[in-house]
C-alpha atoms as a PDB file:
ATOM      1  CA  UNK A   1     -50.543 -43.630 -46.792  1.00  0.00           C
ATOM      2  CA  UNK A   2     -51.628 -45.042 -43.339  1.00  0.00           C
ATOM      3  CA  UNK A   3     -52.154 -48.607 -43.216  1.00  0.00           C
ATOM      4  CA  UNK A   4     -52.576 -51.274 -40.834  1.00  0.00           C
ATOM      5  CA  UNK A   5     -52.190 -55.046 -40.792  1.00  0.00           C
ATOM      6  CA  UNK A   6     -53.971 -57.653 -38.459  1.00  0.00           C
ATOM      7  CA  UNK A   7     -53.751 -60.914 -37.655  1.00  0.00           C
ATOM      8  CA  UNK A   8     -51.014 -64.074 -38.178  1.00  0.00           C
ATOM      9  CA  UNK A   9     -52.076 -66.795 -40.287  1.00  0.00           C
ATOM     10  CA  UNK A  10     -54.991 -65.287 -42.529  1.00  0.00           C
ATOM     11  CA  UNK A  11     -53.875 -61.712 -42.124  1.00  0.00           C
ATOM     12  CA  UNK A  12     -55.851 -58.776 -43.412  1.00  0.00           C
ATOM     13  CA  UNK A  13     -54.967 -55.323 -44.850  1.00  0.00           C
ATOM     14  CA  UNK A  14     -57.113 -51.882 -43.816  1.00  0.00           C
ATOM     15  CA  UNK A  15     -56.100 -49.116 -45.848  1.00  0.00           C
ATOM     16  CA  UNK A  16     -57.046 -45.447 -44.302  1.00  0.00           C
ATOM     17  CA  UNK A  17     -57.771 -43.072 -47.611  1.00  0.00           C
ATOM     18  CA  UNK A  18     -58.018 -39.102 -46.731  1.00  0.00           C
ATOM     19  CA  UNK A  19     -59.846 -36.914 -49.087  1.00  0.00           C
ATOM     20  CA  UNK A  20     -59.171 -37.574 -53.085  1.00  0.00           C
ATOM     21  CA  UNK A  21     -56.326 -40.306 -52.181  1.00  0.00           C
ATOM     22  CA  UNK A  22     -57.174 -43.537 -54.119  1.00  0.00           C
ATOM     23  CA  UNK A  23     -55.801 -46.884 -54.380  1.00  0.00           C
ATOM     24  CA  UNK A  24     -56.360 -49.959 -57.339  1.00  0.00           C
ATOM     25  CA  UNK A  25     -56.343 -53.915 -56.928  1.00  0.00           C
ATOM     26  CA  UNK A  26     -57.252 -56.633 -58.767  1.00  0.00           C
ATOM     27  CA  UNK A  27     -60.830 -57.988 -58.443  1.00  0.00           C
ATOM     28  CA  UNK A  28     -61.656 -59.901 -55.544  1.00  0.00           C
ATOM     29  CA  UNK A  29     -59.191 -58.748 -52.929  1.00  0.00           C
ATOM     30  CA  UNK A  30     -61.829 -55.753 -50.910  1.00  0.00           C
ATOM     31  CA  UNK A  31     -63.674 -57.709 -48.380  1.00  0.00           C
ATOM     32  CA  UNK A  32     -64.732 -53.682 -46.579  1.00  0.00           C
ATOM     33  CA  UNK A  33     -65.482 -50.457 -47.170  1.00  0.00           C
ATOM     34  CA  UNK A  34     -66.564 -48.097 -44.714  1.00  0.00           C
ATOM     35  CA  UNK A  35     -66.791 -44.418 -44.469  1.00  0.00           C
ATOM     36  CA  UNK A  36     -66.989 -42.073 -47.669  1.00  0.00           C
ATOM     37  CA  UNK A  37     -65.196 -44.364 -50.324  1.00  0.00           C
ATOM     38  CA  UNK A  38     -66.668 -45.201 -53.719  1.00  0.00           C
ATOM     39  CA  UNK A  39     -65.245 -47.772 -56.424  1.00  0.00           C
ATOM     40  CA  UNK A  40     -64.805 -47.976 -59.692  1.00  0.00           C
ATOM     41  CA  UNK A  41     -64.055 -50.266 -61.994  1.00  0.00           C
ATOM     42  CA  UNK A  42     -61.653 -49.071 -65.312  1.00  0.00           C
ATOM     43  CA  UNK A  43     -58.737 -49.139 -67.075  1.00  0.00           C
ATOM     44  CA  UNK A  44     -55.233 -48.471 -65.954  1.00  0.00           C
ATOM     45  CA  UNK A  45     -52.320 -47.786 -68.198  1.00  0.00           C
ATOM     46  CA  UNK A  46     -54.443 -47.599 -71.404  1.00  0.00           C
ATOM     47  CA  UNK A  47     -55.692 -50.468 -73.289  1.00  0.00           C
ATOM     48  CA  UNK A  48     -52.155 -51.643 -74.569  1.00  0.00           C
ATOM     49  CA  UNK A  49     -51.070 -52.174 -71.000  1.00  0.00           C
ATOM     50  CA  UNK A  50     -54.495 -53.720 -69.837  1.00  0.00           C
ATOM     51  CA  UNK A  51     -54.414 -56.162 -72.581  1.00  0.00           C
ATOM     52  CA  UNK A  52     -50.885 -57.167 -70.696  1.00  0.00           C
ATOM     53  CA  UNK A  53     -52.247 -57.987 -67.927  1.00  0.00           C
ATOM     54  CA  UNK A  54     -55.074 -60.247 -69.393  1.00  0.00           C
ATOM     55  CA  UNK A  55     -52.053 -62.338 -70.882  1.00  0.00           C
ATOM     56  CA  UNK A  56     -50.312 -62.742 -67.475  1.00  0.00           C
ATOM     57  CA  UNK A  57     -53.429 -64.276 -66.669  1.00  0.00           C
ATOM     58  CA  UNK A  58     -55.367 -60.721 -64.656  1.00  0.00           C
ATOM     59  CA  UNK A  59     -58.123 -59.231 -65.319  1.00  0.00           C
ATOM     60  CA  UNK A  60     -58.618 -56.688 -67.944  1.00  0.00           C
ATOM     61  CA  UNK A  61     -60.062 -53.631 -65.538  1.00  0.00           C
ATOM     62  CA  UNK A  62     -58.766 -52.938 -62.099  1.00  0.00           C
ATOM     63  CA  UNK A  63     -61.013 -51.390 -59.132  1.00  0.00           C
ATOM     64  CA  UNK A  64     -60.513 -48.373 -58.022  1.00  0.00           C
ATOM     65  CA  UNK A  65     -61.304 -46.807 -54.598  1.00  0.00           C
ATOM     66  CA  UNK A  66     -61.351 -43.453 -53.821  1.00  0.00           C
ATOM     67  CA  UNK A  67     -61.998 -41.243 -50.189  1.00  0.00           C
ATOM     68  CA  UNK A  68     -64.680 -38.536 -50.509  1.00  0.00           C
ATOM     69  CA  UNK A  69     -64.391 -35.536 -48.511  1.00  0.00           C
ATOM     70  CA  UNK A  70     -65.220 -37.115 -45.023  1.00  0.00           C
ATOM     71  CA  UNK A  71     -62.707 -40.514 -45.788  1.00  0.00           C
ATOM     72  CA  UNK A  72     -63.118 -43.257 -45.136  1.00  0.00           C
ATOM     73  CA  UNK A  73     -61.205 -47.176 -45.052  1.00  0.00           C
ATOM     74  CA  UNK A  74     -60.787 -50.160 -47.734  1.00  0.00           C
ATOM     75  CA  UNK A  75     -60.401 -53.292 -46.232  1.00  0.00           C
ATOM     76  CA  UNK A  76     -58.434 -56.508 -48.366  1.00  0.00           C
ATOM     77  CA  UNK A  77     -57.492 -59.765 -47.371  1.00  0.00           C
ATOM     78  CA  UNK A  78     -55.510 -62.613 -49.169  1.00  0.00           C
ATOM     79  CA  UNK A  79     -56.751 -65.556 -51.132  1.00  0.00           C
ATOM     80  CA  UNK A  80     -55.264 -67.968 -48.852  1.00  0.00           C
ATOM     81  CA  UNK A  81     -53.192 -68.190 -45.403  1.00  0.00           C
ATOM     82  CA  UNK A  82     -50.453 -65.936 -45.831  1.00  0.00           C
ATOM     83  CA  UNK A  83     -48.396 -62.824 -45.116  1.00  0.00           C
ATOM     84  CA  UNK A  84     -49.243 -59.114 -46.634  1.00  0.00           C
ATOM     85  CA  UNK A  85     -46.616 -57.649 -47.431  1.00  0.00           C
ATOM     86  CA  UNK A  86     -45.725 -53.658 -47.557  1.00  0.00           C
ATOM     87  CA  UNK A  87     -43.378 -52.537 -50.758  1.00  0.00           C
ATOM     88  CA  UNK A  88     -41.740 -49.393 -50.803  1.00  0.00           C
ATOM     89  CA  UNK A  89     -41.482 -48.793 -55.341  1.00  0.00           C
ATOM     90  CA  UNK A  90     -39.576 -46.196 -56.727  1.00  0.00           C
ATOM     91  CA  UNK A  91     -37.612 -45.392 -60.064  1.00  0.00           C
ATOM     92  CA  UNK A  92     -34.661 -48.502 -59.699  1.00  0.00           C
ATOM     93  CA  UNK A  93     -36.001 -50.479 -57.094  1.00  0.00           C
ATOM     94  CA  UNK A  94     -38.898 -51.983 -59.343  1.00  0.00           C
ATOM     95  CA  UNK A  95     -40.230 -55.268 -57.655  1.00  0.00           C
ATOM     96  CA  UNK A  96     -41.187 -58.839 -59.773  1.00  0.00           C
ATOM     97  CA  UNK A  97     -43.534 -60.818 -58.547  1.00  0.00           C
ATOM     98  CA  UNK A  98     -45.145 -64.349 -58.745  1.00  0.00           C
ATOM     99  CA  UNK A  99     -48.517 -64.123 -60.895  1.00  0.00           C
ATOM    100  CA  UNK A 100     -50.724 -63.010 -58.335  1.00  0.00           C
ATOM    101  CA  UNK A 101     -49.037 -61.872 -55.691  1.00  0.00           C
ATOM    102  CA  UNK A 102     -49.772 -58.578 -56.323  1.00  0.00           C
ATOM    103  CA  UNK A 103     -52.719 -56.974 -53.481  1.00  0.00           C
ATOM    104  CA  UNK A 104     -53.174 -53.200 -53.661  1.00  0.00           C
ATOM    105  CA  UNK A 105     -51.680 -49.977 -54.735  1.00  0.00           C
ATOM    106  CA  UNK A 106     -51.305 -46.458 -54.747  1.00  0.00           C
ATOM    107  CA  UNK A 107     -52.341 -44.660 -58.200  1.00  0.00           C
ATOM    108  CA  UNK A 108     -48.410 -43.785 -58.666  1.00  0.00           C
ATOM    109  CA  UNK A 109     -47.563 -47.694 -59.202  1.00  0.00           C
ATOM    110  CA  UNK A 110     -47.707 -48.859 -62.127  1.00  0.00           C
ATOM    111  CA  UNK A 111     -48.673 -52.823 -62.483  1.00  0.00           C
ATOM    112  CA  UNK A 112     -47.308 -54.509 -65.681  1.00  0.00           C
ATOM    113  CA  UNK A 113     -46.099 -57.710 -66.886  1.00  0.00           C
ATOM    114  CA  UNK A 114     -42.604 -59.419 -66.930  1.00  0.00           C
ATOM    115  CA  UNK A 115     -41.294 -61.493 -68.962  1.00  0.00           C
ATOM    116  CA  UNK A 116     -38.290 -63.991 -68.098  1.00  0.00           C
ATOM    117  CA  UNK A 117     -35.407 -62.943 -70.151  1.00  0.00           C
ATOM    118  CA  UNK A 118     -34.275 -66.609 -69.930  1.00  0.00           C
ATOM    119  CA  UNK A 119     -35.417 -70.063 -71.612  1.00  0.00           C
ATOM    120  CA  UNK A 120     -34.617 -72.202 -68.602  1.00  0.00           C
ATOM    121  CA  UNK A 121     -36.012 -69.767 -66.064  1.00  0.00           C
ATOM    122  CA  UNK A 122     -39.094 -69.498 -68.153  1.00  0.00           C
ATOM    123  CA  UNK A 123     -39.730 -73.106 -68.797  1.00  0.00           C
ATOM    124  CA  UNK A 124     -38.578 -74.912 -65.547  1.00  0.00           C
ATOM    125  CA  UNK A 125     -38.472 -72.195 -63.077  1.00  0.00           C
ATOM    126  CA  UNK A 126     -41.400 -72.373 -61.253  1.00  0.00           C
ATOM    127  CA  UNK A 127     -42.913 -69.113 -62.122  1.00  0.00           C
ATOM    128  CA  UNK A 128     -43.482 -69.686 -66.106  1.00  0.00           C
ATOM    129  CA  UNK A 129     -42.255 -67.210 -68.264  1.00  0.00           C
ATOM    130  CA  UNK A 130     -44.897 -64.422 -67.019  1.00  0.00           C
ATOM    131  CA  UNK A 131     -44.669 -62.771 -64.030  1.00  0.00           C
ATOM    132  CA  UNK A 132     -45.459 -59.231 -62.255  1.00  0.00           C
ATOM    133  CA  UNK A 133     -43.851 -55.768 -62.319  1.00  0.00           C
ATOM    134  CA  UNK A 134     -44.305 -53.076 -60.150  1.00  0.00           C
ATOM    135  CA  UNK A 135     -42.855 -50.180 -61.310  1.00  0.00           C
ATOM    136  CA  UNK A 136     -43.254 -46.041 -60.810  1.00  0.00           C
ATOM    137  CA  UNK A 137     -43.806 -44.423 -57.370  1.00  0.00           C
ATOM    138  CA  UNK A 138     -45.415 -45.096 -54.275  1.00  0.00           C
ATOM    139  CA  UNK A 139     -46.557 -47.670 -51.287  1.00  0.00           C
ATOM    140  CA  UNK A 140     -48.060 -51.395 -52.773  1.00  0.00           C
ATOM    141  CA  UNK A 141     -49.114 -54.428 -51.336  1.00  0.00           C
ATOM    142  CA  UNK A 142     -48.766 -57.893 -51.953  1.00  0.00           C
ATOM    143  CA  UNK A 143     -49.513 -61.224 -50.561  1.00  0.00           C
ATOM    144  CA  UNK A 144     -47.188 -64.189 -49.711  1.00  0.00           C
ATOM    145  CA  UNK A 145     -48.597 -67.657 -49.241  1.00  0.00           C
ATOM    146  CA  UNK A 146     -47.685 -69.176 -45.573  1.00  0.00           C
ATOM    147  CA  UNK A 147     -44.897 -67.164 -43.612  1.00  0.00           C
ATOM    148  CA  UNK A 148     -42.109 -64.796 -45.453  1.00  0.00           C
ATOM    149  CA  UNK A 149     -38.162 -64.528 -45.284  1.00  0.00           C
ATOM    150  CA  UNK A 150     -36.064 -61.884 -46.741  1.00  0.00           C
ATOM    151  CA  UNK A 151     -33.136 -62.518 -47.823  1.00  0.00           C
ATOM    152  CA  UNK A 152     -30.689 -59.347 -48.747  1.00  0.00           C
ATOM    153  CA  UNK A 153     -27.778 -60.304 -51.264  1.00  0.00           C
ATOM    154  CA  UNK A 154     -24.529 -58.825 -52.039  1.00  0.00           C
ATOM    155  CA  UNK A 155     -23.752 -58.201 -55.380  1.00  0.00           C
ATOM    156  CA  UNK A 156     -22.363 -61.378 -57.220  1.00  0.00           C
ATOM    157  CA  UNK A 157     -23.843 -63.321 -53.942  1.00  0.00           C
ATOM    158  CA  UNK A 158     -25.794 -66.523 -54.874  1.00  0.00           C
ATOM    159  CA  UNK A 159     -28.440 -68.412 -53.551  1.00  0.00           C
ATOM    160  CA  UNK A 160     -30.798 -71.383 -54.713  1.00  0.00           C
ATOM    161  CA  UNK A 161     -34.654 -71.836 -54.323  1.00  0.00           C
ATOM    162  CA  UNK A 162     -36.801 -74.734 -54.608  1.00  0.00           C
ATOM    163  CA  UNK A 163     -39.069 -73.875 -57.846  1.00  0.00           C
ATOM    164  CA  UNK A 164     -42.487 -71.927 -56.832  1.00  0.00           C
ATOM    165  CA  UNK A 165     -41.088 -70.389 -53.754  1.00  0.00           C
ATOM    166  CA  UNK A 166     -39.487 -67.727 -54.979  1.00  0.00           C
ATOM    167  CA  UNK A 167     -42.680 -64.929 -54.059  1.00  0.00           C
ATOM    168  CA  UNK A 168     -41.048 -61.414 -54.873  1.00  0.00           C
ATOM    169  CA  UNK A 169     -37.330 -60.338 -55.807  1.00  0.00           C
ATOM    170  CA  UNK A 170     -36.303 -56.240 -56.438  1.00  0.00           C
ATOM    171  CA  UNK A 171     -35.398 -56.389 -60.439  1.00  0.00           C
ATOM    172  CA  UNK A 172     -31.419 -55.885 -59.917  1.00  0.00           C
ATOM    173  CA  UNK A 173     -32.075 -59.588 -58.396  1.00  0.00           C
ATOM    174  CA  UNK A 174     -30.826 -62.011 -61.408  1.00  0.00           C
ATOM    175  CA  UNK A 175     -32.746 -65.591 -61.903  1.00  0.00           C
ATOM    176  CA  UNK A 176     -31.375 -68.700 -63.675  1.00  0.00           C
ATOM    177  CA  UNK A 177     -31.880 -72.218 -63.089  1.00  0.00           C
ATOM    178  CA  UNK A 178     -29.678 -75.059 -62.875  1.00  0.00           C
ATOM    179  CA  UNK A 179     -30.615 -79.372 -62.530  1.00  0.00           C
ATOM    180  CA  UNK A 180     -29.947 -80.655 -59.304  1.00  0.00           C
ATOM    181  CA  UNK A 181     -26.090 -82.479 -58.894  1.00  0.00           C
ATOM    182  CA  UNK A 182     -25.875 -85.730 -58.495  1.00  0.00           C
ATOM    183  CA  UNK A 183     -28.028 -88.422 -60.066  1.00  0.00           C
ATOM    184  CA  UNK A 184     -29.147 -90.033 -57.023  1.00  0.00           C
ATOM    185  CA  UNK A 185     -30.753 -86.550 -55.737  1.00  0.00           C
ATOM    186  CA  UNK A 186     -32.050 -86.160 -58.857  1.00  0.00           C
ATOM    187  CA  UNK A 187     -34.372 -89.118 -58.513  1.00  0.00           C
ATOM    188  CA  UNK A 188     -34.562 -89.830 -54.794  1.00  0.00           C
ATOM    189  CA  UNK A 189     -33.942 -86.345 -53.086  1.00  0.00           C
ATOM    190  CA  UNK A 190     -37.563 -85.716 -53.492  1.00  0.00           C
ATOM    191  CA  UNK A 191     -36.657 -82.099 -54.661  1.00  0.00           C
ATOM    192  CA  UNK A 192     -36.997 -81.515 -58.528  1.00  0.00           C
ATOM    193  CA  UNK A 193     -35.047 -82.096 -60.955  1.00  0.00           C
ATOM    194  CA  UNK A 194     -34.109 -78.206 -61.091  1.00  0.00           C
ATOM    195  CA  UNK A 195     -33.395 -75.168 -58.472  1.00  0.00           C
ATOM    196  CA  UNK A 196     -34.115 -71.860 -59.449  1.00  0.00           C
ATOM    197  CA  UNK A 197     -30.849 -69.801 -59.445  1.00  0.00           C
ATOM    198  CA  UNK A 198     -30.791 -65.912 -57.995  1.00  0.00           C
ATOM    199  CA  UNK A 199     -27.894 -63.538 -57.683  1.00  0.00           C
ATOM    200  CA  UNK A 200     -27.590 -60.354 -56.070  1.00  0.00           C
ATOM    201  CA  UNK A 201     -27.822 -57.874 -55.720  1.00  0.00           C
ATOM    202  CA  UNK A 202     -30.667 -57.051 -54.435  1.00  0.00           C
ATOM    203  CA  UNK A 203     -33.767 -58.486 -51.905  1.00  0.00           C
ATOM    204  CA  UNK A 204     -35.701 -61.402 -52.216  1.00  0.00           C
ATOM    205  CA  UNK A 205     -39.032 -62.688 -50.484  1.00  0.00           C
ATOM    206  CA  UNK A 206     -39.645 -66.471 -50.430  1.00  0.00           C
ATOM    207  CA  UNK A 207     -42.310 -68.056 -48.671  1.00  0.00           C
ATOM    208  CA  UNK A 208     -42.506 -70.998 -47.083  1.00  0.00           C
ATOM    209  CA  UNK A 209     -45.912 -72.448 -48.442  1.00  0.00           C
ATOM    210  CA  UNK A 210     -47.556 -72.653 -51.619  1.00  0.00           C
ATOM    211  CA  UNK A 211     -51.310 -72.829 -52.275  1.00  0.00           C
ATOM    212  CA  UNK A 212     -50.440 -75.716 -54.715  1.00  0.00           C
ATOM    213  CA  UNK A 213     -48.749 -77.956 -52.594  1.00  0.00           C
ATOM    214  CA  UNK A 214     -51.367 -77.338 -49.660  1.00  0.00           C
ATOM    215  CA  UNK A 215     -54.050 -78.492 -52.377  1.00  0.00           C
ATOM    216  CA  UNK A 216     -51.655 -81.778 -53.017  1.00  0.00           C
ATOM    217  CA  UNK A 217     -51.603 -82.706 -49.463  1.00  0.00           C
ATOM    218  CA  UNK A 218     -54.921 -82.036 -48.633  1.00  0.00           C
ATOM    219  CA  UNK A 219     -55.940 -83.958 -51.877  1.00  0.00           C
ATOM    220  CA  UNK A 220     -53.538 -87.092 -50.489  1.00  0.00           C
ATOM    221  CA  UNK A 221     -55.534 -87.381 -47.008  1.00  0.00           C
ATOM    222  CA  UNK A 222     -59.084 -86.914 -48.090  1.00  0.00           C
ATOM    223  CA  UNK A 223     -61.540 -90.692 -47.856  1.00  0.00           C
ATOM    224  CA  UNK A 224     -60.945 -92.597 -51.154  1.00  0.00           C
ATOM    225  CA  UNK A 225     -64.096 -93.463 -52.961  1.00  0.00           C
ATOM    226  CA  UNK A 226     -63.810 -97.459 -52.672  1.00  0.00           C
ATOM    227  CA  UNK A 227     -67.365 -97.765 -54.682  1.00  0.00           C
END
């Protein structure tokens, strides 16, 4: 797959598709097409896995967009400012995901749910208890709010997150939480009551905004009503 990425802030995604190649997203993410492409909107993984998807809070059909014999390019671009980022799946280096996060895909990915194996990780966590999977074989896509790091841990090597910026971790990545020490950060430290625990080993993404707390501020600074 041949694939190029533009821009800093609000970055955008231009897929190159030769002859018969096709890739899926989730509707809303094309914003081009040009050249011999066509889309189409189905099904992916049979209806079992479909329905899936609806409860993880997607849609029940993907799109589908596929070169003709001349090619052609698909064009995508985040929902907000953010990174795209390019994942390399393959049989045991499946990648989880924050609802959403997922962009685009070649056909030999599959896109599923996750479930947190864990209470506390599914109640306090940050992500809920349903997140993405990609799984199977091949080059996917997926977008990180504000700017990325990667972190690679060792195995048995720990590290802890504020909850909701934990973007994408590769599944050999375990996630826990635990309540913040000390009672005094607890109220006053401004950061949560809980962290969201991860231990190698394996990568993790975290990014350094979230479309959430960029509403919050915004919402804090805009002219009160005083009728």
């Amino acid at each position: 797959m041949q694939y190029t990425i533009n821009g800093s802030v609000m970055q955008a995604l231009e897929i190159k598709l030769d002859p018969g190649e096709r890739v899926f997203t989730e509707k809303g993410a094309m914003v081009w097409m040009r050249g011999d492409v066509k889309m189409d909107s189905n099904l992916k993984g049979g209806l079992f896995k479909s329905l899936g998807r609806v409860f993880a809070g997607e849609s029940l059909t993907l799109n589908f967009f596929e070169a003709g014999r001349k090619g052609g390019y698909v064009g995508f671009a985040p929902m907000g400012p953010g990174k795209v980022i390019p994942l390399h799946v393959a049989p045991g280096k499946e990648i989880i995901c924050q609802r959403d996060a997922f962009m685009v895909a070649e056909e030999g990915v599959e896109l599923s749910i996750y479930l947190q194996k864990k209470l506390g990780a599914g109640f306090f966590g940050g992500e809920g208890f349903v997140m993405q999977r990609l799984s199977g074989q091949g080059t996917a896509f997926a977008e990180i709010d504000g700017e990325v790091m990667e972190f690679e841990l060792a195995s048995g090597e720990e590290m802890r997150v504020d909850t909701s910026h934990l973007a994408l971790m590769e599944s050999s990545v375990n996630m826990d939480i635990e309540f913040v020490k000390g009672v005094k950060n607890m109220f006053f430290g401004g950061e949560g009551l809980f962290l969201t625990k991860l231990q190698g080993p394996g990568k993790v993404w975290l990014q350094t905004l979230t479309l959430a707390n960029l509403a919050g501020r915004i919402a804090e600074n805009l002219p009160k009503d005083d009728r």
